[in-house]
PDB file of N, CA and C in Angstrom:
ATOM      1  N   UNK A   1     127.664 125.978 136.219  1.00  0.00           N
ATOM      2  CA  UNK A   1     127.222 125.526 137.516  1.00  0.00           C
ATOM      3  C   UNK A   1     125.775 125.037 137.441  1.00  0.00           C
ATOM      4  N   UNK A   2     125.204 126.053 136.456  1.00  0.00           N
ATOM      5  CA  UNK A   2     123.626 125.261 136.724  1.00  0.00           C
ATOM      6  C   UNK A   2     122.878 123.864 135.919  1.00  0.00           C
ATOM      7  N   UNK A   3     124.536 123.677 134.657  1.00  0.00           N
ATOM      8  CA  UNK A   3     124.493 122.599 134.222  1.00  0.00           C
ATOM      9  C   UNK A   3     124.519 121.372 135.045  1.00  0.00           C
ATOM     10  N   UNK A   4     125.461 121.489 136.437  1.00  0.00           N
ATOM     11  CA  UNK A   4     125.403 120.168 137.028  1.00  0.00           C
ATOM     12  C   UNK A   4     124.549 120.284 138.147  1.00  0.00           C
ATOM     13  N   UNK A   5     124.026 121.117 138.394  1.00  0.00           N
ATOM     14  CA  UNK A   5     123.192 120.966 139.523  1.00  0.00           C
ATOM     15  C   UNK A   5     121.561 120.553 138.599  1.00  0.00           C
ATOM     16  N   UNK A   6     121.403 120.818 137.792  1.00  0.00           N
ATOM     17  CA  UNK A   6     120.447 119.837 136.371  1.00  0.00           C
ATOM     18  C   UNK A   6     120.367 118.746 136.522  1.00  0.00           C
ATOM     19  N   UNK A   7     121.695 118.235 136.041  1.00  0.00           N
ATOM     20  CA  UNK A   7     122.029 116.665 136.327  1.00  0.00           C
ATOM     21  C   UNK A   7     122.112 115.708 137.166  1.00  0.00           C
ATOM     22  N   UNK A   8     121.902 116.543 138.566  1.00  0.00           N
ATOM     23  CA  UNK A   8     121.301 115.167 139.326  1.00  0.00           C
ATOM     24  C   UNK A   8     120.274 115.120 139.671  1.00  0.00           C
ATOM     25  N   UNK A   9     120.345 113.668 139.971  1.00  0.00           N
ATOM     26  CA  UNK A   9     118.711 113.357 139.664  1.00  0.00           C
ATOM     27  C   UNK A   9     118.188 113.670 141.163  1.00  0.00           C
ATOM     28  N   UNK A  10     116.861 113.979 140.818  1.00  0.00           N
ATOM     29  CA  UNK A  10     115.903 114.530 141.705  1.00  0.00           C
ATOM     30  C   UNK A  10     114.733 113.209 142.198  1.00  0.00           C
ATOM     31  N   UNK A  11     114.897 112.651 143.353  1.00  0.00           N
ATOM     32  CA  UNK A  11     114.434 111.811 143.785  1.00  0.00           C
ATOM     33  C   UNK A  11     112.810 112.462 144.659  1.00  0.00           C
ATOM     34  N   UNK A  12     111.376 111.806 145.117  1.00  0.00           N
ATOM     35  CA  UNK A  12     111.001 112.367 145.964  1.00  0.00           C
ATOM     36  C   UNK A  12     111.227 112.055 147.339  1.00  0.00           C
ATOM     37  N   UNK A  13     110.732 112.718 148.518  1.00  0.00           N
ATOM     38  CA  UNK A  13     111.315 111.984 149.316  1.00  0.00           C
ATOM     39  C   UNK A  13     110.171 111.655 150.087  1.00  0.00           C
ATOM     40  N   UNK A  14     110.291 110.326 151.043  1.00  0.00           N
ATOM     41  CA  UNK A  14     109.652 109.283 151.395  1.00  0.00           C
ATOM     42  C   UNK A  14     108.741 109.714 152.568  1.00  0.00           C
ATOM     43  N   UNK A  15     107.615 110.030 152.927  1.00  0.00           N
ATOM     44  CA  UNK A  15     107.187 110.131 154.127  1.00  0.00           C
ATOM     45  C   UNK A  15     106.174 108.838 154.681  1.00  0.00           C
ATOM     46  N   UNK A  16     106.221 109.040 156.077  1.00  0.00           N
ATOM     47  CA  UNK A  16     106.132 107.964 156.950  1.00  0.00           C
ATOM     48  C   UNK A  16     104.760 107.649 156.697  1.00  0.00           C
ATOM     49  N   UNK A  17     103.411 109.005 156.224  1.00  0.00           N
ATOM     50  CA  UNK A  17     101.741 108.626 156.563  1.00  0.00           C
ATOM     51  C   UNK A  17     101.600 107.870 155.476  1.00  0.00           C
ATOM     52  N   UNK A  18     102.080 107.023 154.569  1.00  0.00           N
ATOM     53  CA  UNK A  18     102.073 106.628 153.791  1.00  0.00           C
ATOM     54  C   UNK A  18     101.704 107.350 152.182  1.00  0.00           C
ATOM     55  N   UNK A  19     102.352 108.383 152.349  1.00  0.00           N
ATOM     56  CA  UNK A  19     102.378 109.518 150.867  1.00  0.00           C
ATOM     57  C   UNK A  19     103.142 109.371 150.537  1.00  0.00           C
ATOM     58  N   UNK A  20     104.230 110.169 149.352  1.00  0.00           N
ATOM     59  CA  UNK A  20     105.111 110.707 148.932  1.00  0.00           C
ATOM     60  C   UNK A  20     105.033 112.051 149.190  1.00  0.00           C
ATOM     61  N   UNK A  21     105.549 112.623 149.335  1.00  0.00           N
ATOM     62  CA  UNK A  21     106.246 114.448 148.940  1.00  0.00           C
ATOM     63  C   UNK A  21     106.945 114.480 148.450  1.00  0.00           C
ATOM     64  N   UNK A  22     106.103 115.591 147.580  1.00  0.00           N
ATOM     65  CA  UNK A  22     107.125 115.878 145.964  1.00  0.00           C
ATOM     66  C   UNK A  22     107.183 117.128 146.088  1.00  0.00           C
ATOM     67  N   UNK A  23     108.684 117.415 145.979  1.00  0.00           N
ATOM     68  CA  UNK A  23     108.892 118.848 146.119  1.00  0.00           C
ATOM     69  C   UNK A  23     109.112 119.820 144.717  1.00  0.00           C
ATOM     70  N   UNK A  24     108.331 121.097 144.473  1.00  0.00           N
ATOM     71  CA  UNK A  24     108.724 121.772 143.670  1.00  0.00           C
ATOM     72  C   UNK A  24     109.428 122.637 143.369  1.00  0.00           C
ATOM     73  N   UNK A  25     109.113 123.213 142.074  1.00  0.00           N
ATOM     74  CA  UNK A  25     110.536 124.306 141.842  1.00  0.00           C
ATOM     75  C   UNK A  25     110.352 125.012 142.300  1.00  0.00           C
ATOM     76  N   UNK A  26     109.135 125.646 143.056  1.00  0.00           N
ATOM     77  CA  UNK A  26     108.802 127.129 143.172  1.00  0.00           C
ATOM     78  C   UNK A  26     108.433 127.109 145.074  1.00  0.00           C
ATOM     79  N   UNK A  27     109.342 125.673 145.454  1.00  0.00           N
ATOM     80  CA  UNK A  27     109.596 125.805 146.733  1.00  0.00           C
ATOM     81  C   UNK A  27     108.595 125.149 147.914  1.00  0.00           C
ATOM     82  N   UNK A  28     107.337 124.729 147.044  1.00  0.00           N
ATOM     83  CA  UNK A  28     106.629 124.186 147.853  1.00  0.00           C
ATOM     84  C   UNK A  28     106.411 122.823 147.702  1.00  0.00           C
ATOM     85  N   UNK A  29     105.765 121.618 147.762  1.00  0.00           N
ATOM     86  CA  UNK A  29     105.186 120.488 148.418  1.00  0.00           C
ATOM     87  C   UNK A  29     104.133 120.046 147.711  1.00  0.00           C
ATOM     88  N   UNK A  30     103.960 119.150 146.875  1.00  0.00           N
ATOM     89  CA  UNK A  30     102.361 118.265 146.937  1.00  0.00           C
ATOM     90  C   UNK A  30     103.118 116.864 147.154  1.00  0.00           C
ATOM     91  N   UNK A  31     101.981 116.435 148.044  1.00  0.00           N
ATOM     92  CA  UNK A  31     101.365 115.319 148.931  1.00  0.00           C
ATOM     93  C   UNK A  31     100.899 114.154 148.102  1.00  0.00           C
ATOM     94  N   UNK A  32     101.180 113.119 147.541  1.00  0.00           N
ATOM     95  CA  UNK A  32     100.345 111.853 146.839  1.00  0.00           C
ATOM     96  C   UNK A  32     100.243 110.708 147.673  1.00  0.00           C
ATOM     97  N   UNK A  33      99.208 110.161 147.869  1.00  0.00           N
ATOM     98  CA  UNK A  33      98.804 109.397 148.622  1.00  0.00           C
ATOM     99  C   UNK A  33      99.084 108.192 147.901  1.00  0.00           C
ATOM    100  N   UNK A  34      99.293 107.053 149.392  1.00  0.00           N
ATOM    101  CA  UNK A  34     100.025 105.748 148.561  1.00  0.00           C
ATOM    102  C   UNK A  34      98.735 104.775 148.803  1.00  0.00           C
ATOM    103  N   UNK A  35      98.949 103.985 148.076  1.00  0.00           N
ATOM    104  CA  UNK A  35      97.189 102.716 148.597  1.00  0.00           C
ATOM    105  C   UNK A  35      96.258 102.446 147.744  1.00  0.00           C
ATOM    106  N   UNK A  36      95.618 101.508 148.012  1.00  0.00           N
ATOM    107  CA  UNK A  36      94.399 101.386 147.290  1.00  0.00           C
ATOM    108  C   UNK A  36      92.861 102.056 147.947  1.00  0.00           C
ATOM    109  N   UNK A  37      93.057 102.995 148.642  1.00  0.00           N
ATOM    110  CA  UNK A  37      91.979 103.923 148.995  1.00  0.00           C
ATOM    111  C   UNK A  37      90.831 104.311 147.720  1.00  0.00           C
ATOM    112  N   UNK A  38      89.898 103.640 147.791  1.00  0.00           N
ATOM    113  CA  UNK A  38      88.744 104.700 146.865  1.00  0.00           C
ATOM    114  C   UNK A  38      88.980 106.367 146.736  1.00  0.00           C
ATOM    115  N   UNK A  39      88.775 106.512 146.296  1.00  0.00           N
ATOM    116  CA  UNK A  39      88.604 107.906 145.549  1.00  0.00           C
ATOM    117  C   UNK A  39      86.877 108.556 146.597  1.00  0.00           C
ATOM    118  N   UNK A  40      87.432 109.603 147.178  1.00  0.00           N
ATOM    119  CA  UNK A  40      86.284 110.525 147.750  1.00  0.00           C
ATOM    120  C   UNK A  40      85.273 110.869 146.759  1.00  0.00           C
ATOM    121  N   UNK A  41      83.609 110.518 146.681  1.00  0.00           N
ATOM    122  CA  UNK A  41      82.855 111.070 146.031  1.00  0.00           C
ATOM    123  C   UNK A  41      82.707 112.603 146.121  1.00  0.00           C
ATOM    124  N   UNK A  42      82.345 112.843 144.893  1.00  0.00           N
ATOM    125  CA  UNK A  42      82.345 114.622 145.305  1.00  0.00           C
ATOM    126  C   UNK A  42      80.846 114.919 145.554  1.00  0.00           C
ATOM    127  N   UNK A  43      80.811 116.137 146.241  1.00  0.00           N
ATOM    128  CA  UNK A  43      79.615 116.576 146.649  1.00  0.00           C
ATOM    129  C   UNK A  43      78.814 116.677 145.862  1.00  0.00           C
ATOM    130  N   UNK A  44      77.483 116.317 145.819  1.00  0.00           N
ATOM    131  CA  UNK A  44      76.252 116.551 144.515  1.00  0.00           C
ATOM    132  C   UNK A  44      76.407 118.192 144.349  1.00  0.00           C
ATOM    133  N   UNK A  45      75.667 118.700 143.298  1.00  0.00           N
ATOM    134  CA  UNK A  45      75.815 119.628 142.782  1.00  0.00           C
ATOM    135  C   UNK A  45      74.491 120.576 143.376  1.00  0.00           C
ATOM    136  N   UNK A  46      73.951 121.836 144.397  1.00  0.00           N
ATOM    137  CA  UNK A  46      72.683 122.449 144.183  1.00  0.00           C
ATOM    138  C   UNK A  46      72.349 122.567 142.948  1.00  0.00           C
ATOM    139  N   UNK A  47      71.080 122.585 143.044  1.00  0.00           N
ATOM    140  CA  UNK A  47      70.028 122.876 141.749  1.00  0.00           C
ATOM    141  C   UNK A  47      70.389 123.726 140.993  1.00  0.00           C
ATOM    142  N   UNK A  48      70.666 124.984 141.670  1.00  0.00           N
ATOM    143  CA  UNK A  48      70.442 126.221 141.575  1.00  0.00           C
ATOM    144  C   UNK A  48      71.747 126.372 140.687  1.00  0.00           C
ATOM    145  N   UNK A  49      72.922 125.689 141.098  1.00  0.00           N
ATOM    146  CA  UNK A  49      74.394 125.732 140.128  1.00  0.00           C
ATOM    147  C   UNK A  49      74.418 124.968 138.748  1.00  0.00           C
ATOM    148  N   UNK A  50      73.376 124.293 138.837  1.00  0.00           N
ATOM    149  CA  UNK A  50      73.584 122.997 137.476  1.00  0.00           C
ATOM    150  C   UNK A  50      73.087 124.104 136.076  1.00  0.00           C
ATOM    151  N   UNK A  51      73.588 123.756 135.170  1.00  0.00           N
ATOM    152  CA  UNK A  51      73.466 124.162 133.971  1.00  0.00           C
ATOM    153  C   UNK A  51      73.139 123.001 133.178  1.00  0.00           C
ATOM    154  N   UNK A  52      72.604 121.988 133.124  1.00  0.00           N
ATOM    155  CA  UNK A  52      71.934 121.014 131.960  1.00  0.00           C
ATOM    156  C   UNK A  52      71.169 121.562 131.325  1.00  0.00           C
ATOM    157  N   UNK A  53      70.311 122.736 131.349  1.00  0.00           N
ATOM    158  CA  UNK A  53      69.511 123.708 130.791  1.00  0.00           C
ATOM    159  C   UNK A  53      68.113 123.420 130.623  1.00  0.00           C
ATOM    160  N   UNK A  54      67.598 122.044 131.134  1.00  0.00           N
ATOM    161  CA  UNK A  54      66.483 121.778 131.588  1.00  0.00           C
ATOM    162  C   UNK A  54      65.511 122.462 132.610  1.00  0.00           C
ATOM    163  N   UNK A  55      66.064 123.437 133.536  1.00  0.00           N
ATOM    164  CA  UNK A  55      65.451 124.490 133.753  1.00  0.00           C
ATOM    165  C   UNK A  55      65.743 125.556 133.443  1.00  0.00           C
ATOM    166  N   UNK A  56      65.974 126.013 132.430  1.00  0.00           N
ATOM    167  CA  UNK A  56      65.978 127.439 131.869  1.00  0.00           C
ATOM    168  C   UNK A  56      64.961 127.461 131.152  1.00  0.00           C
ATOM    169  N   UNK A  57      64.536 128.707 131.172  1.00  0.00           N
ATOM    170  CA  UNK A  57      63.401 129.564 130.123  1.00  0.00           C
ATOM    171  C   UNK A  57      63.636 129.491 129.025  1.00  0.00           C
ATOM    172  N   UNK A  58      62.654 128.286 128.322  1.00  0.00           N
ATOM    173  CA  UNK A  58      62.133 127.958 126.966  1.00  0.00           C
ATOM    174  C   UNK A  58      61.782 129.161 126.259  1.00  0.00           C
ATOM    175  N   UNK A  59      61.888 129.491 125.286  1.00  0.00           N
ATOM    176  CA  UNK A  59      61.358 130.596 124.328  1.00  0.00           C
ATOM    177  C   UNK A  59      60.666 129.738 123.119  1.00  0.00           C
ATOM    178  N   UNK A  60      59.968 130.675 122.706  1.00  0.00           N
ATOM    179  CA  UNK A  60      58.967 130.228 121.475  1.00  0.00           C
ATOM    180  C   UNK A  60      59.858 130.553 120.524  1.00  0.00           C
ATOM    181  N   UNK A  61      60.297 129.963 119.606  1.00  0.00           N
ATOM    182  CA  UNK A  61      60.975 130.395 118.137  1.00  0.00           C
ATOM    183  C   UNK A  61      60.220 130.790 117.373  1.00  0.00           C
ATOM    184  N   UNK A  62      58.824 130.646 117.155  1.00  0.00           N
ATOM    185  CA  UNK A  62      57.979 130.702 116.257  1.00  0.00           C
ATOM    186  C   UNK A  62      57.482 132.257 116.517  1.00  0.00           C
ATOM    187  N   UNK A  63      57.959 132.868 117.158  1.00  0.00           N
ATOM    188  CA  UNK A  63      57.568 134.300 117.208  1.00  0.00           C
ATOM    189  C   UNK A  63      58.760 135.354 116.585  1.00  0.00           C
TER     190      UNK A  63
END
């Protein structure tokens, strides 16, 4: 039985806001958006979170 329920094919199905919904195995939903919409910039980063290590505490090696 769980051989043919395998075999058919799994289509997504069509919604109206102009997405797809794609349904998963584990019962829930993601959403893909249809269009040529830009891509949302993401929020700059606080100071305080960045790790480039340009402000961290230099040490002397020479000691």
């Amino acid at each position: 039985m769980a051989l043919i329920a395998a075999s058919l094919p799994v289509t997504p199905a069509q919604s109206s806001a102009g997405a797809i919904a794609v349904p998963l195995c584990s019962g829930g939903a993601i959403s893909i958006p249809l269009g040529d919409d830009p891509a949302p910039l993401p929020e700059p980063c606080p100071l305080k979170a960045c790790h480039a290590g340009s402000c961290r505490k230099q040490f002397d090696r020479s000691q």
